[in-house]
Protein backbone atom coordinates (compact mmCIF):
# COMPACT_ATOMS: atom_id res chain seq x y z
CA UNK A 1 -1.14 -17.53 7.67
CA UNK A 2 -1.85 -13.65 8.07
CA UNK A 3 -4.74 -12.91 9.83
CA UNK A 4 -7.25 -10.94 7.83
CA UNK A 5 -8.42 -8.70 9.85
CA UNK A 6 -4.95 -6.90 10.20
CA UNK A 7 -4.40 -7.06 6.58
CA UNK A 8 -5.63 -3.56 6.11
CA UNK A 9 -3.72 -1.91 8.86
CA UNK A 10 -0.68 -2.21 6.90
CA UNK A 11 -2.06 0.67 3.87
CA UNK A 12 -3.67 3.92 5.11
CA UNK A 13 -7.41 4.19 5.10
CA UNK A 14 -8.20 7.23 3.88
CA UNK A 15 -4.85 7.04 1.45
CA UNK A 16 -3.29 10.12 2.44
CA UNK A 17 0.28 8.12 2.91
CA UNK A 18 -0.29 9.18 6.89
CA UNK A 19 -0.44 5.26 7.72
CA UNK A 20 -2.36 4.00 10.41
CA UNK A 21 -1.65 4.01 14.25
CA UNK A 22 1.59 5.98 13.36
CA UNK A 23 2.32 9.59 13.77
CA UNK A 24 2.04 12.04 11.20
CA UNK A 25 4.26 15.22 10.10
CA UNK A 26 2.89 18.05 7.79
CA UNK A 27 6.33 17.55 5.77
CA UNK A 28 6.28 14.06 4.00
CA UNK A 29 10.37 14.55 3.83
CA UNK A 30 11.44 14.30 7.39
CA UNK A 31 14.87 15.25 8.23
CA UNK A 32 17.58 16.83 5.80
CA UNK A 33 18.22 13.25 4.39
CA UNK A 34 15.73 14.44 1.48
CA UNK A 35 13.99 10.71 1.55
CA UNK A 36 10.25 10.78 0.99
CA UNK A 37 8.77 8.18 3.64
CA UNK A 38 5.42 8.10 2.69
CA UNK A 39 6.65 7.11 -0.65
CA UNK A 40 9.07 4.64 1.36
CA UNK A 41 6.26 3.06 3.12
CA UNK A 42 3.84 2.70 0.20
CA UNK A 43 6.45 1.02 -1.53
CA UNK A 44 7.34 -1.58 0.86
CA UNK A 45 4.04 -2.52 1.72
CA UNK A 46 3.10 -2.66 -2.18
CA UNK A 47 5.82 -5.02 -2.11
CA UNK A 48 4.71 -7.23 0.98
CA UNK A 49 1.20 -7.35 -0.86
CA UNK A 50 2.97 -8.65 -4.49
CA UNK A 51 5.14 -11.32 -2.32
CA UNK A 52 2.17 -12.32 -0.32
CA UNK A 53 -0.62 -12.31 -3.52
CA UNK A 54 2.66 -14.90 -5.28
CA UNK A 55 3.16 -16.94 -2.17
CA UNK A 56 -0.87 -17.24 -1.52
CA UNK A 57 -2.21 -17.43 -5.33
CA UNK A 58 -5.67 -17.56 -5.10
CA UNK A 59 -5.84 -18.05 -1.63
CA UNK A 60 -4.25 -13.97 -0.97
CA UNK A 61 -8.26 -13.13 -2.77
CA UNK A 62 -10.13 -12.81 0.62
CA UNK A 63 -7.14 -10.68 2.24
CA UNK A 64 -7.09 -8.23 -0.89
CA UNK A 65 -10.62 -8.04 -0.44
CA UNK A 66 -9.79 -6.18 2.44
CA UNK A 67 -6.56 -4.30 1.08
CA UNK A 68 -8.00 -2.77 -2.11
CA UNK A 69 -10.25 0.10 -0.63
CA UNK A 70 -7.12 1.33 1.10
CA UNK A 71 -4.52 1.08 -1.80
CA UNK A 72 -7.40 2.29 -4.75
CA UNK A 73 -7.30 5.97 -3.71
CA UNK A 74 -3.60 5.72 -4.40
CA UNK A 75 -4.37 5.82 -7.81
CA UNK A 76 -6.41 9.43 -7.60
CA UNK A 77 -4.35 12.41 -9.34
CA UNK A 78 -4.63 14.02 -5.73
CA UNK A 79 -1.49 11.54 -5.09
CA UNK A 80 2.44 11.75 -7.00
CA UNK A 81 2.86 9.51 -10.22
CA UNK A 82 5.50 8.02 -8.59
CA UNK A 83 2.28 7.09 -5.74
CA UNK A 84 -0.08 6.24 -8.76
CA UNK A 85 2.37 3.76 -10.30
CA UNK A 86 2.88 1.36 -7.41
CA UNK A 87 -0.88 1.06 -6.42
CA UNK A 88 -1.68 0.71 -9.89
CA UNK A 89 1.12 -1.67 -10.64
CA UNK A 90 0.31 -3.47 -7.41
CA UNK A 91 -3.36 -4.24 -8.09
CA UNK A 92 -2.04 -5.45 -11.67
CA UNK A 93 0.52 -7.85 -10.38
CA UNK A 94 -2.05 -9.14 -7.52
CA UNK A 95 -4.50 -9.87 -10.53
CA UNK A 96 -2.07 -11.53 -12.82
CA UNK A 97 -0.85 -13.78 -9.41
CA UNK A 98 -4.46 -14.81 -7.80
């Protein structure tokens, strides 16, 4: 079972697509390979929280609890649509499985 009190560690804090414990660069596209990985990142783990919030059901509630602050300001016009749409589709998909 995950442990809840590393839940959070997996989405930035202060949702500025730095991630936490990780290095940041002033350029989100590192390299010439033109790939956004913040965007990379915030997809994947939007994806580990949808395949954990199926697998757990109602169960995944207490761990959201603790994910939601961090994946809400995701949804703030400071961040891309492309941003905007996964946190917001995220938090839809983790109500409709819990």
């Amino acid at each position: 079972m995950p442990d809840e009190d590393n839940m959070s560690d997996f989405v930035d804090d202060d949702g500025d697509g730095a991630g936490s414990g990780a290095g940041s660069d002033s350029d989100p596209q590192s390299g010439d390979d033109g790939i956004d990985h913040d965007e990379v990142i915030l997809g994947n783990t939007t994806d580990l929280i949808l395949y954990l919030a199926r697998a757990l059901g109602n169960e995944f509630h207490p761990f959201f609890a603790e994910i939601a602050p961090s994946l809400v300001p995701y949804t703030s016009d400071k961040h891309p649509k492309s941003d905007r749409h996964m946190a917001i589709g995220a938090i839809g998909e983790v109500f409709a499985a819990c």
